[in-house]
Structure formats: C-alpha cells, structure tokens
Protein backbone atom coordinates (compact mmCIF):
# COMPACT_ATOMS: atom_id res chain seq x y z
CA UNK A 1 -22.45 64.12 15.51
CA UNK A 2 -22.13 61.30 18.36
CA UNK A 3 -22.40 64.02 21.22
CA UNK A 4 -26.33 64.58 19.07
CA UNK A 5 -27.18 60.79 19.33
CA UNK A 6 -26.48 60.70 23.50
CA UNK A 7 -27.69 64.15 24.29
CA UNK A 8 -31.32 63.96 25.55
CA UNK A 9 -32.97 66.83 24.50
CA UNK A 10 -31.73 66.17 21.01
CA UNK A 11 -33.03 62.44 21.23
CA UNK A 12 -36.53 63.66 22.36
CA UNK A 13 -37.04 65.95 19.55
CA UNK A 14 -36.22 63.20 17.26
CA UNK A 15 -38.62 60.68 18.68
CA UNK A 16 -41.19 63.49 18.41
CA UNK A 17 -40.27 63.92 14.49
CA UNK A 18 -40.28 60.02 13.83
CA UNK A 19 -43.78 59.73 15.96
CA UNK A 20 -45.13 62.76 14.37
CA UNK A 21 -44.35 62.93 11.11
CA UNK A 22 -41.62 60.44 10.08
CA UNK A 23 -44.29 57.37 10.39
CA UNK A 24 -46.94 58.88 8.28
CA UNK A 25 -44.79 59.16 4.88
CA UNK A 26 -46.65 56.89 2.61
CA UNK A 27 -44.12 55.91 -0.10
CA UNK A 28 -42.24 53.56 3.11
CA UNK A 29 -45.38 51.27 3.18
CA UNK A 30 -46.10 48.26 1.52
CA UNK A 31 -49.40 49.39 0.62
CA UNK A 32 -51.48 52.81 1.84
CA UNK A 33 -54.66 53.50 0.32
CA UNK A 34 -55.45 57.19 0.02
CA UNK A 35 -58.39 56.87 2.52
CA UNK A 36 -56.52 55.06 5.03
CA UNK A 37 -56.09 57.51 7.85
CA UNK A 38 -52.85 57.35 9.59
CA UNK A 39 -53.29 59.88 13.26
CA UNK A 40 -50.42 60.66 15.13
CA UNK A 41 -48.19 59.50 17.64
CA UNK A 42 -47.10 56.33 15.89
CA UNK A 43 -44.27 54.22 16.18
CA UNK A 44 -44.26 51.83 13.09
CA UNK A 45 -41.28 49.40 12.74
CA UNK A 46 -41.16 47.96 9.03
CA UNK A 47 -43.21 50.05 7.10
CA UNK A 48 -42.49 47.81 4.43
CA UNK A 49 -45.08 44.93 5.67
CA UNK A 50 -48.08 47.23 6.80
CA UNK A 51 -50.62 47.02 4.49
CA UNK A 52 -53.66 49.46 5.24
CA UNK A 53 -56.42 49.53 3.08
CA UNK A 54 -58.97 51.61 2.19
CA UNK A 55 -60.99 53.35 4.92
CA UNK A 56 -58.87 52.31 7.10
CA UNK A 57 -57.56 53.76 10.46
CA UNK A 58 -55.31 54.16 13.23
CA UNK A 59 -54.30 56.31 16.07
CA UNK A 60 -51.73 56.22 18.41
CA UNK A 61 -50.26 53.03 18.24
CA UNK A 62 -47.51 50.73 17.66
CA UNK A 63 -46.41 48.28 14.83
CA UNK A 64 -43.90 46.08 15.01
CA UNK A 65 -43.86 44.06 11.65
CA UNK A 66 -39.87 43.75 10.92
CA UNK A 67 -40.11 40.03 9.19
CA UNK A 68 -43.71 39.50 9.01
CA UNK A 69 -46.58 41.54 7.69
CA UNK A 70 -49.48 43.55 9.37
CA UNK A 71 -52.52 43.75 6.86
CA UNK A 72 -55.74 45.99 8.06
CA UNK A 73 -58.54 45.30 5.31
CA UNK A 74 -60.83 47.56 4.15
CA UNK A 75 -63.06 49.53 6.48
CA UNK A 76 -61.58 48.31 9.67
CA UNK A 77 -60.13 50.78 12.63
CA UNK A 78 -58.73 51.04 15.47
CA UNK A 79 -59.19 53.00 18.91
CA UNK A 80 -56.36 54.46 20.49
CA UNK A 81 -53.36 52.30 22.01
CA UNK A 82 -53.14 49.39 19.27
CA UNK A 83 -50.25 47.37 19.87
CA UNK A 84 -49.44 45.28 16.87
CA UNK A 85 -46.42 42.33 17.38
CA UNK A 86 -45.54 40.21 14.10
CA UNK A 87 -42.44 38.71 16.00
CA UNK A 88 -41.26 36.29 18.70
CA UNK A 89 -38.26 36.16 20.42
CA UNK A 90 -35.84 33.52 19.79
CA UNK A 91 -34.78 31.75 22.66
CA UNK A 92 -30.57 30.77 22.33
CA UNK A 93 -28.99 27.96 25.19
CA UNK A 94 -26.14 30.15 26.04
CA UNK A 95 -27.22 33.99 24.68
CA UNK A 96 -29.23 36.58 26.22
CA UNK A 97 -32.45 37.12 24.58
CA UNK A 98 -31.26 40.42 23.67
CA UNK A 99 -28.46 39.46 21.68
CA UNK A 100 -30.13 36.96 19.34
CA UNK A 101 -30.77 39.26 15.99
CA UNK A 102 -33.48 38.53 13.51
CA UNK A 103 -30.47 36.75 11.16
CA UNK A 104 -30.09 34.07 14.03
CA UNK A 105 -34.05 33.77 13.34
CA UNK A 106 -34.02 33.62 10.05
CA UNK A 107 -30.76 31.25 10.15
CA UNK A 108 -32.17 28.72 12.32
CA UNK A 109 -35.11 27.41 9.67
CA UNK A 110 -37.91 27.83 12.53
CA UNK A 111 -41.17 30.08 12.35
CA UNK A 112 -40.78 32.88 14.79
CA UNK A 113 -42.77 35.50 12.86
CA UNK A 114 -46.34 35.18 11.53
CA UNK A 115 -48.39 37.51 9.11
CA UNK A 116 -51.20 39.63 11.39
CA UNK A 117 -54.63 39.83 9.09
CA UNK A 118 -57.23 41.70 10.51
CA UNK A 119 -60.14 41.23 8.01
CA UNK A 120 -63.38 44.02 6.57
CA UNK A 121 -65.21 46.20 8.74
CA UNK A 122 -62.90 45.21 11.87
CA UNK A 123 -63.71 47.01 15.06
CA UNK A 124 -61.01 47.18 17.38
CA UNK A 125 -61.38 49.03 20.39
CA UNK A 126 -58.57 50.96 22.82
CA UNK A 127 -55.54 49.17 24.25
CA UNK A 128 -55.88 46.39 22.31
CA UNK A 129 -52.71 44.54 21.72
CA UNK A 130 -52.20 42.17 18.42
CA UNK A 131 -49.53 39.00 18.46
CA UNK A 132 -47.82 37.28 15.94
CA UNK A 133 -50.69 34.92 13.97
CA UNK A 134 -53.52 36.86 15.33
CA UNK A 135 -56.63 36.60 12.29
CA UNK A 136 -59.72 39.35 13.21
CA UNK A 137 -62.59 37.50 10.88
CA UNK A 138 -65.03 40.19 9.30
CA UNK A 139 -66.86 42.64 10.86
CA UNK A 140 -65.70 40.83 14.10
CA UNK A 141 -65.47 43.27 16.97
CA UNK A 142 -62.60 43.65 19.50
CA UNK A 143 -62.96 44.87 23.00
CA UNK A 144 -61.09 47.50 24.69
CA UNK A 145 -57.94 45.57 26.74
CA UNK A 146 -58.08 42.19 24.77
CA UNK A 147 -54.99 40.34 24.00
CA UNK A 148 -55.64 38.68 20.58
CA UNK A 149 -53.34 35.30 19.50
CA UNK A 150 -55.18 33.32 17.52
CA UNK A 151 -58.17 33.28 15.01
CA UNK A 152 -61.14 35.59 15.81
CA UNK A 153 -64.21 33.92 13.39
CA UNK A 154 -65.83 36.47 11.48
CA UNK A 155 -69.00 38.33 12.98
CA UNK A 156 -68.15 37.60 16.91
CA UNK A 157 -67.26 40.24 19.59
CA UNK A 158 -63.94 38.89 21.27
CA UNK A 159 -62.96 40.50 24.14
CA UNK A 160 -60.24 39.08 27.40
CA UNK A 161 -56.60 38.22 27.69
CA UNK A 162 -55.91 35.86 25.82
CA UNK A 163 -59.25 37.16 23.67
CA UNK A 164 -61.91 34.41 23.11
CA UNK A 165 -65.24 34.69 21.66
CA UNK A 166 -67.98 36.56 23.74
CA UNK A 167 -70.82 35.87 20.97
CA UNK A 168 -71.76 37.00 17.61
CA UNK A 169 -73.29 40.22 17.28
CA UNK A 170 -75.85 39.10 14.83
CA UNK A 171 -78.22 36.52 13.60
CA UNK A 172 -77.39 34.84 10.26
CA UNK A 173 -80.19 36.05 8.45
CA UNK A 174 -78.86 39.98 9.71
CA UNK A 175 -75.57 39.13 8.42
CA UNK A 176 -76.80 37.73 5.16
CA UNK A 177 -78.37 41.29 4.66
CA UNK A 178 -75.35 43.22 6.01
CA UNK A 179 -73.14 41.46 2.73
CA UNK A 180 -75.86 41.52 0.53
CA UNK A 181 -75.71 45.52 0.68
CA UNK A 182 -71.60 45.20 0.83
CA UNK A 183 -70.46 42.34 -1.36
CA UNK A 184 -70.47 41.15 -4.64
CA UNK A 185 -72.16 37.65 -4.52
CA UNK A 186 -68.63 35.92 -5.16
CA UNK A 187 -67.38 37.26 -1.76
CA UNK A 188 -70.27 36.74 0.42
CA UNK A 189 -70.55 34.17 2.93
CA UNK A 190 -73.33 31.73 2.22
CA UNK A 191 -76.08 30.66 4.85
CA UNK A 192 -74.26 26.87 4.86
CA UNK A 193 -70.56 28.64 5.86
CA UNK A 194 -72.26 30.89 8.51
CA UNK A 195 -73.50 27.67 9.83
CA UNK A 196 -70.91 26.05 10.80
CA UNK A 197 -68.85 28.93 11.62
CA UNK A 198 -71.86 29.51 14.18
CA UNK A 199 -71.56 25.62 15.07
CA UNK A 200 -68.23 25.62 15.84
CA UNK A 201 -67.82 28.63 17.95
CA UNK A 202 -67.71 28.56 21.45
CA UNK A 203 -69.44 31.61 22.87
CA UNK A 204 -70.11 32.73 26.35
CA UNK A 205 -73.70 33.88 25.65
C-alpha cells in the first residue's frame, strides 16, 4: 500500500475524491443545515467545528478549523476562493515552526486558536481570506480580496488588507425596516444600539 501513498497519479485522484466528494459528507460536521449549500472543490480541515447554517453557502474554498470553530449564520455566503484560518502557529526557541504540533499548543496554556463567527445575511465576496478571531457583524458586506482579523460591526461594507470599515450600507431607519421584516422583536437591534455602533465606527465615507 506505501508504493499508493508516494505514487502521484494515485495521490491526485485522491485529492480529487477528498475535494470532490469526501468534504461534502454531512454527518462529519458539527452542524449542516439541509439548506446550507456546500459546492465543490473544498478542502475542509476539522469538519467537526464548521457550523453552517441554514441558507448558507460556499464554493471553492478552504477551512482550516482543527482546534477552533468556523460558524457561518444563517443566510450568509460566500464567493469563490474563501480562505478560512482558526489557527496560529506556535512559535518554539529552538524548533522549527513545522515541528511544533497542535499538543505543544494546547500544552503550553496560551490562546493560539480563536472561534471564526461570521454573523446573518453575511456577504462575502471572492478571495476573501478569514483569520483566527475574525467576527463579520450582520448583514455586513465583505469585499472581494479583503483580509479580515478582527471585528467587522454589523451593517458596514469592509473591504482592504487588513479589512477596515469602508461605511455602512444603510441608514438606521433602512435597517430598522430590513429587521423589522426579518426578526422577531427580541433579536432586533434597537435605534439606541445602532447608534452607537454608528458612533463608534470609523468609516472612510
């Protein structure tokens, strides 16, 4: 069986298989709606911490979420060429980068992997690439490119490397009416939260 693993043609098909079809079997994920829509190639390390609700979607992308966990809310999607990254690499005086294993992580009692949340009615467009932390608020919008690392508030386009907010893509009173139609009044942002979350964003426009 060994001469299978380092013969090339043999290794290709395999990588087709697993990017094809292995990645799409839904009893390996945490949690897969029915509606989520998985589209092929995908390369998807620990299924076991993506989390894809419902009308959700991807295509042609990578997740990395070993020790952390990738969540996609409902109704949010993704363009082609999502790159998702849950981990960091530990850095060891005296071992190549390569060599340090997710036990030494674990082991030394530091934070190397955070959760990735991306939020309702998330737009994210092509090539965009997703670090450990990163937060995509609601209906916030992604541009094509962006590097996200942080917290993106809800309602804002983001766009840039690292991604920063460009400006919100509606008025309060349009959001208001967007979540009135959406939400139940318990999950709805209030005029007061909007506010401030307007207040305290720094926007280019």
């Amino acid at each position: 069986m060994e001469w299978i693993k380092k013969n090339r043609f043999f290794r290709g098909l395999y990588v087709i298989y697993t990017s094809y079809f292995g990645n799409c079997k839904r009893s390996k994920f945490g949690y897969l709606a029915d509606s989520a829509k998985l589209i092929p190639p995908l390369k998807i390390d620990g299924h076991q911490n993506v989390f894809m609700y419902e009308d959700t979607k991807i295509e042609n992308s990578t997740i990395s979420a070993v020790l952390s966990k990738f969540i996609m809310k409902r109704g949010s999607a993704a363009a082609e060429g999502l790159s998702v990254h849950t981990g960091n690499h530990m850095q060891v005086v005296g071992k190549f980068y390569r060599t340090v294993t997710n036990k030494d992580k674990l082991d030394s009692g530091k934070v190397f992997d955070k959760d990735i949340i991306v939020e309702e009615d998330v737009w994210i467009g092509c090539n965009v690439t997703l670090l450990a932390g990163a937060h995509l608020g609601r209906s916030s919008v992604i541009a094509a490119g962006a590097v996200v690392t942080t917290d993106i508030p809800p309602y804002c386009i983001a766009g840039g490397v690292p991604a920063k907010p460009i400006k919100f893509k509606w008025t309060i009173d349009q959001i208001l009416e967007h979540e009135s139609k959406l939400y139940p009044e318990a999950e709805r942002f209030s005029r007061e939260e909007l506010e401030k979350i307007f207040a305290q964003t720094k926007t280019k426009a």
